[in-house]
C-alpha atoms as a PDB file:
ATOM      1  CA  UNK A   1      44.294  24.673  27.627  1.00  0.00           C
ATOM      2  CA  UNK A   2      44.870  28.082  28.050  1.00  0.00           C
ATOM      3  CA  UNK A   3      43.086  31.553  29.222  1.00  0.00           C
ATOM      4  CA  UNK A   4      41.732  33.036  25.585  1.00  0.00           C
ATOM      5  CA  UNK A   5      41.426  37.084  25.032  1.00  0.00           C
ATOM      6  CA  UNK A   6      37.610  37.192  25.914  1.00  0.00           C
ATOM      7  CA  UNK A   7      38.084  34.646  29.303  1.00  0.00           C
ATOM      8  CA  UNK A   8      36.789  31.475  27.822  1.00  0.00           C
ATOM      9  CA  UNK A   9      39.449  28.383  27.626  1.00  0.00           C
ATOM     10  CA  UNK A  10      41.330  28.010  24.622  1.00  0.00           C
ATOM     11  CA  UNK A  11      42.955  24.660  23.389  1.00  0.00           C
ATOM     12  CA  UNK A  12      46.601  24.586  22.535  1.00  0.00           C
ATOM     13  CA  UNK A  13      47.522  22.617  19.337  1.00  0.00           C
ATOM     14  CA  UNK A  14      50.900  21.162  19.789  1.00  0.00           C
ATOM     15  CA  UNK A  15      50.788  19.549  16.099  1.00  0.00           C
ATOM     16  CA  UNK A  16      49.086  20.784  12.924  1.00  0.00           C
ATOM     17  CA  UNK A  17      47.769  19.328   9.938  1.00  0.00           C
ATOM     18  CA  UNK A  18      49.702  15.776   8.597  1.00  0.00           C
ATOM     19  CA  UNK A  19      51.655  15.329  11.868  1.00  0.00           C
ATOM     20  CA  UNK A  20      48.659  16.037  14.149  1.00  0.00           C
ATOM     21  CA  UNK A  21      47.076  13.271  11.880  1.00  0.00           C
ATOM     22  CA  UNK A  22      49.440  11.027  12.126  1.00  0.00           C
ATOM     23  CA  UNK A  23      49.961  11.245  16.046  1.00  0.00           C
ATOM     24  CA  UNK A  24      46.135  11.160  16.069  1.00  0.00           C
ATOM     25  CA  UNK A  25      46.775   7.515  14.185  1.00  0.00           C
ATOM     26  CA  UNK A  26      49.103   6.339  16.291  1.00  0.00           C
ATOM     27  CA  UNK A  27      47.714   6.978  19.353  1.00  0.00           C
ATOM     28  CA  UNK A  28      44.408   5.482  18.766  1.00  0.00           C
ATOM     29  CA  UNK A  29      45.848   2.546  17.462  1.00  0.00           C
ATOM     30  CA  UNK A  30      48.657   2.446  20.708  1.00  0.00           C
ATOM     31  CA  UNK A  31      45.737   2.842  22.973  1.00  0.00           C
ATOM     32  CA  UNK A  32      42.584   1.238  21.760  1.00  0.00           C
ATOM     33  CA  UNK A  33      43.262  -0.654  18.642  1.00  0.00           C
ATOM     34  CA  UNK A  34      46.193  -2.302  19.667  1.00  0.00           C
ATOM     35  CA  UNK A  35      45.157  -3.479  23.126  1.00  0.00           C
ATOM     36  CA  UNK A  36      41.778  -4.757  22.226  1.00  0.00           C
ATOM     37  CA  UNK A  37      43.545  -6.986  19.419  1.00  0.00           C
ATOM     38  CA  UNK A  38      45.760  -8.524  21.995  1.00  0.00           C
ATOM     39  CA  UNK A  39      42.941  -8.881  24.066  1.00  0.00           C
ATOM     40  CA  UNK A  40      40.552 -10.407  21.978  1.00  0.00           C
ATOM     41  CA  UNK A  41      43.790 -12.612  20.213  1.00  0.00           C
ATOM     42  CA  UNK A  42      44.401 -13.940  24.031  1.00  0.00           C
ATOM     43  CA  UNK A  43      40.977 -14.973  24.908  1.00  0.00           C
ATOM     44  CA  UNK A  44      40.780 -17.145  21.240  1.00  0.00           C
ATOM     45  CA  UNK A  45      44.440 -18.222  22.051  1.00  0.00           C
ATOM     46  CA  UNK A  46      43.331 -19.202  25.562  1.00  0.00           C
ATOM     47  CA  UNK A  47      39.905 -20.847  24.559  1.00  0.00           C
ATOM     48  CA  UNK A  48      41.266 -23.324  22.003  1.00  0.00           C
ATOM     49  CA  UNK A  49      44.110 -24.102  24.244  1.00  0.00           C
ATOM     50  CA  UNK A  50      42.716 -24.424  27.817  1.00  0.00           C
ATOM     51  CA  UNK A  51      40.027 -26.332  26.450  1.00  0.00           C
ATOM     52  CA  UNK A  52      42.205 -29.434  27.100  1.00  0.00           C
ATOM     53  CA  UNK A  53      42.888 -28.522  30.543  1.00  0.00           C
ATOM     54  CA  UNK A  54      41.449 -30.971  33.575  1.00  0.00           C
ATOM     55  CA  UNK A  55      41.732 -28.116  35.767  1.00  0.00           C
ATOM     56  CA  UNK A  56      39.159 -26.559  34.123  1.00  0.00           C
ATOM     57  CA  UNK A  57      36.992 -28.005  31.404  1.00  0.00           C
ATOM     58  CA  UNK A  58      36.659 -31.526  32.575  1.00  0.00           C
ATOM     59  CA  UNK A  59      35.568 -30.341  35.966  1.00  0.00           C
ATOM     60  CA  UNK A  60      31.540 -29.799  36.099  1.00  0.00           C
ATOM     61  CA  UNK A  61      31.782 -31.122  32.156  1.00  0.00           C
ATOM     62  CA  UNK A  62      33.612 -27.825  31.609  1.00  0.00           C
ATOM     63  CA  UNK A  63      31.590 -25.420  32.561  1.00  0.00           C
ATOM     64  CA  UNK A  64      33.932 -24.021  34.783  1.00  0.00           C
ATOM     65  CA  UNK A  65      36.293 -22.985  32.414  1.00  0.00           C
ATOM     66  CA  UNK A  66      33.752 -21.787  29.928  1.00  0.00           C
ATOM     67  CA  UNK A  67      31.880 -19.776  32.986  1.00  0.00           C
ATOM     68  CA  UNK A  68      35.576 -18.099  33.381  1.00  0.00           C
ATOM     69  CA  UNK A  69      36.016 -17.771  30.138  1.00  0.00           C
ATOM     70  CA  UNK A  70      32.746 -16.268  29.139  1.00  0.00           C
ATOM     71  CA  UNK A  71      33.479 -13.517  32.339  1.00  0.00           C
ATOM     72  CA  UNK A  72      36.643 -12.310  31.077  1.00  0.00           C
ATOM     73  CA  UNK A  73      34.905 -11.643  27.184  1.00  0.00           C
ATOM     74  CA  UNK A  74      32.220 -10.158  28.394  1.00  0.00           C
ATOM     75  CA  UNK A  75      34.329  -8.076  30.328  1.00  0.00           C
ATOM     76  CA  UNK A  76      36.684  -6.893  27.630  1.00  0.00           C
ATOM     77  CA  UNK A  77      33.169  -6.336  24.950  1.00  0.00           C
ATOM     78  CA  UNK A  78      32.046  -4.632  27.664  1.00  0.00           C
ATOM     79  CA  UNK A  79      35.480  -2.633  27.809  1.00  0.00           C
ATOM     80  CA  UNK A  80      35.582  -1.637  24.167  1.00  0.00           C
ATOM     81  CA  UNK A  81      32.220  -0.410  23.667  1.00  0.00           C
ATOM     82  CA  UNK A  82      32.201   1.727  26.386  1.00  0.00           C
ATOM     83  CA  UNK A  83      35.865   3.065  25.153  1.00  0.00           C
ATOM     84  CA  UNK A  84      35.534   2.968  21.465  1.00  0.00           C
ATOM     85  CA  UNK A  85      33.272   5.922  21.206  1.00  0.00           C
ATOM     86  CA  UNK A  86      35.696   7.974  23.230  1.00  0.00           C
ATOM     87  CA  UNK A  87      38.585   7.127  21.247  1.00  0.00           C
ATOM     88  CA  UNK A  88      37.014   7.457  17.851  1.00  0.00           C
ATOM     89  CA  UNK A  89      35.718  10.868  18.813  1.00  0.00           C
ATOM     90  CA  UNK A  90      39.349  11.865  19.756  1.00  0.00           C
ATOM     91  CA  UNK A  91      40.707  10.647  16.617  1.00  0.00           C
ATOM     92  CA  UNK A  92      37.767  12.528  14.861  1.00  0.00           C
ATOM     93  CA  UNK A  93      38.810  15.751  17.248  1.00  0.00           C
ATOM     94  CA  UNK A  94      42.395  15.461  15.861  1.00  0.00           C
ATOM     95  CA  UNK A  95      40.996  15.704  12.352  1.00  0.00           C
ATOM     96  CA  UNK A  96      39.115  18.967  13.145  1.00  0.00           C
ATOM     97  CA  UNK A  97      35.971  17.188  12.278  1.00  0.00           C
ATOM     98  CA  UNK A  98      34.292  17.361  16.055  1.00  0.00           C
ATOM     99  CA  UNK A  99      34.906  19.456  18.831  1.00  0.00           C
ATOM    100  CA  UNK A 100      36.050  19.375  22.382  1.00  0.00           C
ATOM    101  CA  UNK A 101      33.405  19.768  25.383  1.00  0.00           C
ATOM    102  CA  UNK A 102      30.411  19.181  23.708  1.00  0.00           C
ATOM    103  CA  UNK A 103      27.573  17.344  25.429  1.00  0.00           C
ATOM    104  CA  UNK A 104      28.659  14.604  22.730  1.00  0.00           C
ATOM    105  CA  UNK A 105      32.098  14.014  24.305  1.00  0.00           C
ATOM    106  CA  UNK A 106      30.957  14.750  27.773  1.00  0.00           C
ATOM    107  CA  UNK A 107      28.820  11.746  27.298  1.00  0.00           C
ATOM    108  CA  UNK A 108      31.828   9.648  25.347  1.00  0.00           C
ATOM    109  CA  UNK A 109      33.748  10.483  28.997  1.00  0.00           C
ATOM    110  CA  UNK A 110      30.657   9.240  30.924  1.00  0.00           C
ATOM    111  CA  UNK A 111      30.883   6.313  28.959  1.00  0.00           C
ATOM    112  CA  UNK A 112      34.486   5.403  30.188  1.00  0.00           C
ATOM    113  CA  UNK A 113      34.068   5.977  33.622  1.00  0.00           C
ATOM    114  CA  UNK A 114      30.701   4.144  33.600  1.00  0.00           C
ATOM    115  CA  UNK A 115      33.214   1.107  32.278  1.00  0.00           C
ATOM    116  CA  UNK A 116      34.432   0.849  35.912  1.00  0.00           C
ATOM    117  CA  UNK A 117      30.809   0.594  37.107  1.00  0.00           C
ATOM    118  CA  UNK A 118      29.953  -2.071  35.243  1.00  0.00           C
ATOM    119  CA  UNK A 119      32.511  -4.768  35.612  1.00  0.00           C
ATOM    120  CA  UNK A 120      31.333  -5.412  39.402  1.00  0.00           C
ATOM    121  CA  UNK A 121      27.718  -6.210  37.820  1.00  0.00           C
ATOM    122  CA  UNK A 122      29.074  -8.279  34.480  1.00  0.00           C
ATOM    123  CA  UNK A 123      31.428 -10.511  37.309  1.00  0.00           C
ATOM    124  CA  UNK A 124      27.699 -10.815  39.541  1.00  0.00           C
ATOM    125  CA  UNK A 125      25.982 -12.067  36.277  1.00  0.00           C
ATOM    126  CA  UNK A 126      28.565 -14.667  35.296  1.00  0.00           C
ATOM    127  CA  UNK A 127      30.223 -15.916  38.669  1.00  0.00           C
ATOM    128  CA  UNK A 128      28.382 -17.682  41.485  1.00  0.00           C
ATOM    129  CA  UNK A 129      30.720 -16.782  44.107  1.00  0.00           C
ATOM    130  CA  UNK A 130      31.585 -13.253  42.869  1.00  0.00           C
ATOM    131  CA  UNK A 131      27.357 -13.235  43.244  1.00  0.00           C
ATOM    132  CA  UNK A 132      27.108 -14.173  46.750  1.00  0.00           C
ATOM    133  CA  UNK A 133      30.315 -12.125  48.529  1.00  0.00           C
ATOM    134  CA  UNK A 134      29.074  -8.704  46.526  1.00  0.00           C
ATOM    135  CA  UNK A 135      25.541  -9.558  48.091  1.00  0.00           C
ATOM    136  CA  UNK A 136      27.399  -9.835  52.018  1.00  0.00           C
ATOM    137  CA  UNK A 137      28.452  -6.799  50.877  1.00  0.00           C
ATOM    138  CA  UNK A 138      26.038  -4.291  49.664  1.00  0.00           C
ATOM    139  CA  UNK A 139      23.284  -6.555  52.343  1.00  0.00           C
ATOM    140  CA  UNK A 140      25.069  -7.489  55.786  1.00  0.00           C
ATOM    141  CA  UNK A 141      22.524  -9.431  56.724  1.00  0.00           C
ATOM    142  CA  UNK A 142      22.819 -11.605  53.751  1.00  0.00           C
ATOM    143  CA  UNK A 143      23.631 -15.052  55.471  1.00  0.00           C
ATOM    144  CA  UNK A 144      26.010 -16.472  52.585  1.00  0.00           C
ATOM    145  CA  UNK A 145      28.184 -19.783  53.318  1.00  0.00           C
ATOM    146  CA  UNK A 146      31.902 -20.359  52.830  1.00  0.00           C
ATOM    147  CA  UNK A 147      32.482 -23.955  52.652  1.00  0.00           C
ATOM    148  CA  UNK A 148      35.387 -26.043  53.826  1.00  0.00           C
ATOM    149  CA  UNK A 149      38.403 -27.223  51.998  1.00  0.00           C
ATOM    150  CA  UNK A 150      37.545 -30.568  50.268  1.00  0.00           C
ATOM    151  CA  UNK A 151      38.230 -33.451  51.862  1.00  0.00           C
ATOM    152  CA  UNK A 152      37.256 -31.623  55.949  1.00  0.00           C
ATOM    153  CA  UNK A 153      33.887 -31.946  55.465  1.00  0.00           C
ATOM    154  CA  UNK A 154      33.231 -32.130  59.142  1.00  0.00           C
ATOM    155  CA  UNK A 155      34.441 -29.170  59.684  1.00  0.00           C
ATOM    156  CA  UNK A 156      32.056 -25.873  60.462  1.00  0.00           C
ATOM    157  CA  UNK A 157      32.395 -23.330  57.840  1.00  0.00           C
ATOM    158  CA  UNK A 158      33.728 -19.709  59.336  1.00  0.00           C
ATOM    159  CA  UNK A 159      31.266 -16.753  60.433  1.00  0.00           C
ATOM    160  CA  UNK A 160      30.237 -13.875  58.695  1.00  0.00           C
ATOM    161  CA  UNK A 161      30.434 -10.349  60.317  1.00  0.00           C
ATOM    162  CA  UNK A 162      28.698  -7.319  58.554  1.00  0.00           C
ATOM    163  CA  UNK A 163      28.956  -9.513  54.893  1.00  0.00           C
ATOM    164  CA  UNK A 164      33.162  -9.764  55.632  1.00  0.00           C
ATOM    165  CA  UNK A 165      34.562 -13.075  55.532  1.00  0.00           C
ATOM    166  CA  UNK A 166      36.105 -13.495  58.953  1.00  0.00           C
ATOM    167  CA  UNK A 167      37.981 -16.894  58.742  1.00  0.00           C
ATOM    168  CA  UNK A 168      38.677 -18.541  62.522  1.00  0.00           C
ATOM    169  CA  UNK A 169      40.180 -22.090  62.395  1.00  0.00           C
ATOM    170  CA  UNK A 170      38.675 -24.989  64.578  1.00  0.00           C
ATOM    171  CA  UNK A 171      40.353 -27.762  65.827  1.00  0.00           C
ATOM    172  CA  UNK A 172      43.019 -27.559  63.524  1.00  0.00           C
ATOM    173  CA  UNK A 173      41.111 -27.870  60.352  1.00  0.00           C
ATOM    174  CA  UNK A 174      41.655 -25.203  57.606  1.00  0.00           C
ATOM    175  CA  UNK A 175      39.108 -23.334  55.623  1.00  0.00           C
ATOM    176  CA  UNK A 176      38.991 -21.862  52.652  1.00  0.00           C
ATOM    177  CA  UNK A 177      37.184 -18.322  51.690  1.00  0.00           C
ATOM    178  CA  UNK A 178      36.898 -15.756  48.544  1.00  0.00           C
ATOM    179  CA  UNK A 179      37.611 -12.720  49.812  1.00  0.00           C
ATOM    180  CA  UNK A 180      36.867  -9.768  47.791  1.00  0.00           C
ATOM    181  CA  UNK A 181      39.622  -7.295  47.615  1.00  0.00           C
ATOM    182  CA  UNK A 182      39.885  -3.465  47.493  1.00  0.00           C
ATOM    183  CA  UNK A 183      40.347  -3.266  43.715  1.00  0.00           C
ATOM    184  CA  UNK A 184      37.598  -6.083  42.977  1.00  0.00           C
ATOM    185  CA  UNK A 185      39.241  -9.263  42.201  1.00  0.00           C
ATOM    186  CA  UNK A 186      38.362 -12.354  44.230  1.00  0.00           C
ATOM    187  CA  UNK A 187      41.132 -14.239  46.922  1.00  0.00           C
ATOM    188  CA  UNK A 188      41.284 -17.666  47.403  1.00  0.00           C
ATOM    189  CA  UNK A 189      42.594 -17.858  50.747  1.00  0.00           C
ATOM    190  CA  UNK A 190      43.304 -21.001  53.127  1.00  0.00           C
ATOM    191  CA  UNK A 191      43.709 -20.563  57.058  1.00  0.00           C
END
């Protein structure tokens, strides 16, 4: 953007017509497109294939896998709605069929960032532990139980300070805890 002749901010077109078209193409499909067809190729790839896996789906008759499974699609549907509008209005923009900074793609950005808002509420909704160490978090005097590492079943699970996991060892025996990290994703740790 630059400073225009009456004060207001003017855009700068690097490209014009067919070439500003055809970077508008390839950049929607390099950045949306694309991705979300790897994305939604992995999660078929990776349902048909770790539905054989003992790890996951014989475990609780497989609902463990599916559980995981179901958090990570609902996580990337969740990802392309909120983006899709954004990037279609862009590719729209680059047509000079909509404009820049209208409410319309103030509220396409809104929808983006509101993508990072959501994922901590979709991973609540579809994972038990995720669930319990987000609500020691936002309530510290939510009393929520880590439990040993199987097979020490005598041993006392750690204490919780101000909804933290704070993992202590007794008598030798090690525990195990989810610990939620700075960027959201869930630790398996063993002390």
């Amino acid at each position: 953007m630059k400073l225009g002749p009456d004060g207001q901010c003017v855009w700068i077109v690097l490209t014009e017509g067919t070439l500003r078209q055809v970077v508008a193409i390839i950049e929607f499909n390099g950045k949306f497109f694309i991705p979300l067809c790897v994305t939604t190729f992995s999660f078929i790839s990776l349902l048909l294939k770790v539905r054989h896996s003992p790890a996951l789906f014989h475990t609780n008759h497989g609902s463990a896998g599916m559980r995981l499974l179901r958090m990570c699609i609902v996580t990337a549907a969740a990802l392309a709605i909120c983006w899709f509008p954004n990037q279609f209005y862009y590719l729209l923009f680059k047509f000079d069929l909509t404009y820049m900074d209208t409410p319309l793609h103030h509220f396409t950005v809104a929808m983006c960032m509101g993508n990072s808002c959501v994922n901590p509420f979709i991973y609540c909704a579809t994972n038990r532990g995720y669930r319990e160490r987000f609500l020691a978090l936002i309530c510290p005097c939510y009393n929520g139980v880590v439990t040993p590492i199987d097979g020490l079943s005598n041993a006392k699970p750690p204490s919780m300070v101000s909804g933290m996991d704070v993992l202590r060892t007794h008598e030798d025996k090690r525990y195990s805890s989810t610990t939620l990290t700075n960027d959201g994703v869930l630790e398996n740790n063993a002390v």
